[in-house]
C-alpha atoms as a PDB file:
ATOM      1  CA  UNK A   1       0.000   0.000   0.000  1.00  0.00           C
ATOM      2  CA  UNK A   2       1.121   3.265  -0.925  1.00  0.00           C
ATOM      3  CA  UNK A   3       0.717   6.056   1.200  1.00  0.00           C
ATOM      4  CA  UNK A   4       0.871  10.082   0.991  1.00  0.00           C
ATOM      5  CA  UNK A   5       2.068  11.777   4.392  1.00  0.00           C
ATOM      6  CA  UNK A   6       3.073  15.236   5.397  1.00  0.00           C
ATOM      7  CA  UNK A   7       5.979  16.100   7.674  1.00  0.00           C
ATOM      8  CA  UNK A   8       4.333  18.688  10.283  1.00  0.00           C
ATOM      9  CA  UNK A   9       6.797  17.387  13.272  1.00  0.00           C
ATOM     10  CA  UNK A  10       9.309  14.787  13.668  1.00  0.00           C
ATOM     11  CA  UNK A  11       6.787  12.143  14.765  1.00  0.00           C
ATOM     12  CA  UNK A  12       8.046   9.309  12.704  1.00  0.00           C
ATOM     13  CA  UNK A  13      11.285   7.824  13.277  1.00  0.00           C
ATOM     14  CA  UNK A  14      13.626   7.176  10.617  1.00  0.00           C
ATOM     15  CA  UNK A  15      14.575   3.001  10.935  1.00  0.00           C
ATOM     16  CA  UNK A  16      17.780   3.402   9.220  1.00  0.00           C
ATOM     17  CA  UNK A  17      20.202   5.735   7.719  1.00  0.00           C
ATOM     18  CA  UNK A  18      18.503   6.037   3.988  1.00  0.00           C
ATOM     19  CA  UNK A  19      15.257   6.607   5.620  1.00  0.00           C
ATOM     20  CA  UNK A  20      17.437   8.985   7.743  1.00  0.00           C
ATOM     21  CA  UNK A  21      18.896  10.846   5.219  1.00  0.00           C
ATOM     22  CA  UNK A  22      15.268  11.547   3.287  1.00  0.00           C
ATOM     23  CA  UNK A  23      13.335  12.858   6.669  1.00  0.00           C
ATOM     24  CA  UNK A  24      16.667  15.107   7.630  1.00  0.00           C
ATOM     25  CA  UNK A  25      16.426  16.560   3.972  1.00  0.00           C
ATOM     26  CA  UNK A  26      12.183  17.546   4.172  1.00  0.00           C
ATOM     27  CA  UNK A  27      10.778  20.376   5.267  1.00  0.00           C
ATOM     28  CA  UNK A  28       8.208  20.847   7.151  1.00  0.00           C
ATOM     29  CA  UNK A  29       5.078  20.875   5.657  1.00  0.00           C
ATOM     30  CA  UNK A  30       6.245  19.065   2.626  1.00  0.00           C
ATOM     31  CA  UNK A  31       4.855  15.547   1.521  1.00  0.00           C
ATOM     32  CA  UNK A  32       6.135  12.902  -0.069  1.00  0.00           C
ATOM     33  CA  UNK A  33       4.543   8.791  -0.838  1.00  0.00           C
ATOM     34  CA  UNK A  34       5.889   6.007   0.974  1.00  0.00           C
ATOM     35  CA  UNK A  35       5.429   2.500   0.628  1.00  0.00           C
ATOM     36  CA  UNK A  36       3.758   0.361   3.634  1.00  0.00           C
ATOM     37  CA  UNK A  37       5.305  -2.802   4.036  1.00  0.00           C
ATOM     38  CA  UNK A  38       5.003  -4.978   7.268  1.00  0.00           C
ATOM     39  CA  UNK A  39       7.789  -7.463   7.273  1.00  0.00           C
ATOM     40  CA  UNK A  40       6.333 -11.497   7.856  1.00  0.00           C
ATOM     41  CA  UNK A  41       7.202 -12.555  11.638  1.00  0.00           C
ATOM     42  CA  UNK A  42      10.460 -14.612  11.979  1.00  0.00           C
ATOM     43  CA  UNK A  43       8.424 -16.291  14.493  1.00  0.00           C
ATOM     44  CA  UNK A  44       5.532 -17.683  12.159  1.00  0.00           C
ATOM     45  CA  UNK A  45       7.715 -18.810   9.676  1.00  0.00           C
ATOM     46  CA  UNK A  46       9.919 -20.577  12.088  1.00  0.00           C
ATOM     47  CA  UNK A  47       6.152 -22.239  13.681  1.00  0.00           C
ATOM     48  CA  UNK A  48       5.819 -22.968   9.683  1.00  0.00           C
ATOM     49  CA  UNK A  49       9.213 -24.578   8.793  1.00  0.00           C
ATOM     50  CA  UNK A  50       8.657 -26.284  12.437  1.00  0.00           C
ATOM     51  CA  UNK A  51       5.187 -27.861  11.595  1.00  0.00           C
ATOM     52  CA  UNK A  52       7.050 -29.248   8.130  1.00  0.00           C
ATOM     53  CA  UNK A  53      10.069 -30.931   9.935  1.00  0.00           C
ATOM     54  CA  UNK A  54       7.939 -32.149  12.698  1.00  0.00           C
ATOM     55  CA  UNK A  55       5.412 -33.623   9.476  1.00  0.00           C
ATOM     56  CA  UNK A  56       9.071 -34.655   8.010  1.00  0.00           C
ATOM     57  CA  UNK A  57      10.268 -36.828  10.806  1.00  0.00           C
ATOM     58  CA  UNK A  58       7.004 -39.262  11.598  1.00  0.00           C
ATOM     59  CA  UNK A  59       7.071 -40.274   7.712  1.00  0.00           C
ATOM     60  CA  UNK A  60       7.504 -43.494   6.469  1.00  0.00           C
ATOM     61  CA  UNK A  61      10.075 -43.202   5.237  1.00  0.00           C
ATOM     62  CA  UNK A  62      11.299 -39.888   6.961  1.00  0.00           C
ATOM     63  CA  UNK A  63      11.080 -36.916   4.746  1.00  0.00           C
ATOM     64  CA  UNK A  64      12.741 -33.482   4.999  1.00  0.00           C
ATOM     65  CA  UNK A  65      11.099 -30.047   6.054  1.00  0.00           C
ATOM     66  CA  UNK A  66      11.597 -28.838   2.127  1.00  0.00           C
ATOM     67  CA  UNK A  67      10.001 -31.592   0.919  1.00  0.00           C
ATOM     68  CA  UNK A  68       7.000 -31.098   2.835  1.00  0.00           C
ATOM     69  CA  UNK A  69       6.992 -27.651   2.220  1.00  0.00           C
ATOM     70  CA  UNK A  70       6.580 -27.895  -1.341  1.00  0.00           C
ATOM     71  CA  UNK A  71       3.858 -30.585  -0.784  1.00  0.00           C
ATOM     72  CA  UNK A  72       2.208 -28.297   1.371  1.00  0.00           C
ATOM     73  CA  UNK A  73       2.410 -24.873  -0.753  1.00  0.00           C
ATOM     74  CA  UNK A  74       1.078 -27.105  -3.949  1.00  0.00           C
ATOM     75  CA  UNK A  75      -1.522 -28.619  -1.946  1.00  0.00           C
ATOM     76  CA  UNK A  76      -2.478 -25.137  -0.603  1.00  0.00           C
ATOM     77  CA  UNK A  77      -2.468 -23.965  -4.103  1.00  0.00           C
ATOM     78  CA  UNK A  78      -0.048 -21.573  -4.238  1.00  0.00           C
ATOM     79  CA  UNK A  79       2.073 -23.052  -7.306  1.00  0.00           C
ATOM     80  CA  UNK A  80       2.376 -21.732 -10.744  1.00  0.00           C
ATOM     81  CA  UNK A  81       1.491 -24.748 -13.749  1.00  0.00           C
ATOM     82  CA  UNK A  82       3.880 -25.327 -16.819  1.00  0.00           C
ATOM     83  CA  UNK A  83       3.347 -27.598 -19.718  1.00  0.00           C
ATOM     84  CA  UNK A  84       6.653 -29.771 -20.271  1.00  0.00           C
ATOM     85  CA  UNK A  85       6.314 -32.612 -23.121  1.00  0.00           C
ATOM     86  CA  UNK A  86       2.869 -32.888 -22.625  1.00  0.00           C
ATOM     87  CA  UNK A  87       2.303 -32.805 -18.572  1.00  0.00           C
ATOM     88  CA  UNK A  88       1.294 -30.203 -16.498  1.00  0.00           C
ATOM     89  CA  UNK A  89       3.732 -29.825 -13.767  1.00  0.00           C
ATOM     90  CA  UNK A  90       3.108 -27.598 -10.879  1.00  0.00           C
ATOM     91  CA  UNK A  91       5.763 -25.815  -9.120  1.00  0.00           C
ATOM     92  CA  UNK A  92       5.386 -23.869  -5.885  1.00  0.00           C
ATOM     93  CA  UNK A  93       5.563 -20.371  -5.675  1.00  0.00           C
ATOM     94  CA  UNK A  94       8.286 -18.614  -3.510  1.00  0.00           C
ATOM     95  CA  UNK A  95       7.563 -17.778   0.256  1.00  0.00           C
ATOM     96  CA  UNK A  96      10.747 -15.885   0.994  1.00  0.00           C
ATOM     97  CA  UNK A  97      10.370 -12.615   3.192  1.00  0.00           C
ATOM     98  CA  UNK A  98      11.764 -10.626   0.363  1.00  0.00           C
ATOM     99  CA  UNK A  99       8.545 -11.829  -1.786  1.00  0.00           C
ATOM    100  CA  UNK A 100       5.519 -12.009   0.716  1.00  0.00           C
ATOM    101  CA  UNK A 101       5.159 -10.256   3.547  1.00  0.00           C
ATOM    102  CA  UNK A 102       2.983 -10.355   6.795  1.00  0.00           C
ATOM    103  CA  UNK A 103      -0.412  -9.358   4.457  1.00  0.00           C
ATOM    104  CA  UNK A 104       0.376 -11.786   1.817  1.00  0.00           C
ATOM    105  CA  UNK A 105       1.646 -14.701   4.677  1.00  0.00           C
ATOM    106  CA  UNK A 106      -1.503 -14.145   6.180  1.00  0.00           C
ATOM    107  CA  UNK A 107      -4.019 -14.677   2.982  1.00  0.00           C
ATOM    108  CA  UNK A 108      -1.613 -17.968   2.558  1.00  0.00           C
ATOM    109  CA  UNK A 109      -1.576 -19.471   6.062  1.00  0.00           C
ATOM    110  CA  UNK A 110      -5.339 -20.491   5.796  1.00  0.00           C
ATOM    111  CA  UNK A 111      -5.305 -22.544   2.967  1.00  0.00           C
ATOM    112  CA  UNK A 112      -1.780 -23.932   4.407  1.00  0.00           C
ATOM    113  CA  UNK A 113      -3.239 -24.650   7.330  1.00  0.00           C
ATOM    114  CA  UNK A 114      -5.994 -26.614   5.827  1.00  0.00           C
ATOM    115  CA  UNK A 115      -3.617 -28.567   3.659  1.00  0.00           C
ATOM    116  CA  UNK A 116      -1.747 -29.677   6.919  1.00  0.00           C
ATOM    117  CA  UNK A 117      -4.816 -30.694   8.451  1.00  0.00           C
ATOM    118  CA  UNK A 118      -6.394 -32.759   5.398  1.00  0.00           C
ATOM    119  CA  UNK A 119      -3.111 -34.483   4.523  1.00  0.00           C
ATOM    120  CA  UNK A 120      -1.098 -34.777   7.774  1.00  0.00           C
ATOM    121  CA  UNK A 121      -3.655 -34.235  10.857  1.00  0.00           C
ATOM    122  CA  UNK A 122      -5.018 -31.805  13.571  1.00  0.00           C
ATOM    123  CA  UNK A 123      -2.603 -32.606  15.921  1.00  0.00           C
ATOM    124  CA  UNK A 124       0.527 -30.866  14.011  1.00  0.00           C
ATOM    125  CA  UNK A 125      -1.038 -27.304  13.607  1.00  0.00           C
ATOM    126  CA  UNK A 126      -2.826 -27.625  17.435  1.00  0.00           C
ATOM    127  CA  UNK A 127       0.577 -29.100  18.986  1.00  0.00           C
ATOM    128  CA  UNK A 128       2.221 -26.016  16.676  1.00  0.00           C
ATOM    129  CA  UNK A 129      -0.036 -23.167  18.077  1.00  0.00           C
ATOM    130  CA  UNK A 130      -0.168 -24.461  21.592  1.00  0.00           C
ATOM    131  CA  UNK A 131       3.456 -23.667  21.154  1.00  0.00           C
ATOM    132  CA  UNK A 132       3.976 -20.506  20.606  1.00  0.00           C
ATOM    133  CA  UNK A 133       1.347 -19.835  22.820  1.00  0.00           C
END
């Protein structure tokens, strides 16, 4: 989401020195658009990547967190389809923090959380949640 604001006082707080460097040099009373990003929490994807390994290690045979993940993201439908030779093969789309952030994480985790349910069971997402409290 882009947003318009207008410095009037120095009520925001510059996070680092770029962001520094652009308040210092405004005026007061001029405006200028700024981009609203909130950053994914460490701490969900780390419940995430936890619920996968956890999924990983009671398969028969054992499986790794990645591999689950990718299950889990096509499953959830959140994979782009190609044509090779005939098949239709579907690939996951990224989740790193540098593509999806907290908004977009959060329109996912439903769907993602459903997939673990159907396919794997309750008990990982519940024992997940209960948690992290």
């Amino acid at each position: 989401m882009r947003i318009w604001l207008a410095k009037l006082t120095a009520t925001f707080v510059p996070a680092d020195e770029d962001a520094e460097r652009v308040f210092k040099s405004m005026k007061i009373g001029e405006c200028a658009q700024f981009e609203v990003i909130r950053p994914r929490s460490v701490q969900w994807h780390r419940m995430y990547f936890g619920i996968c390994k956890t999924i990983g290690d009671n398969q028969d045979p054992p499986r790794d967190a990645d591999s689950i993940d990718h299950e889990l993201r096509v499953r959830a439908g959140h994979f782009d389809v190609y044509l090779i030779d005939g098949h239709e093969v579907r690939v996951p789309k990224r989740i790193a923090f540098a593509r999806m952030d907290a908004n977009d994480w959060s329109v996912l985790w439903p769907s993602l959380e459903l997939a673990i349910r159907e396919h794997f069971g309750e008990e990982y997402v519940r024992e997940a949640l209960n948690a992290t409290g």
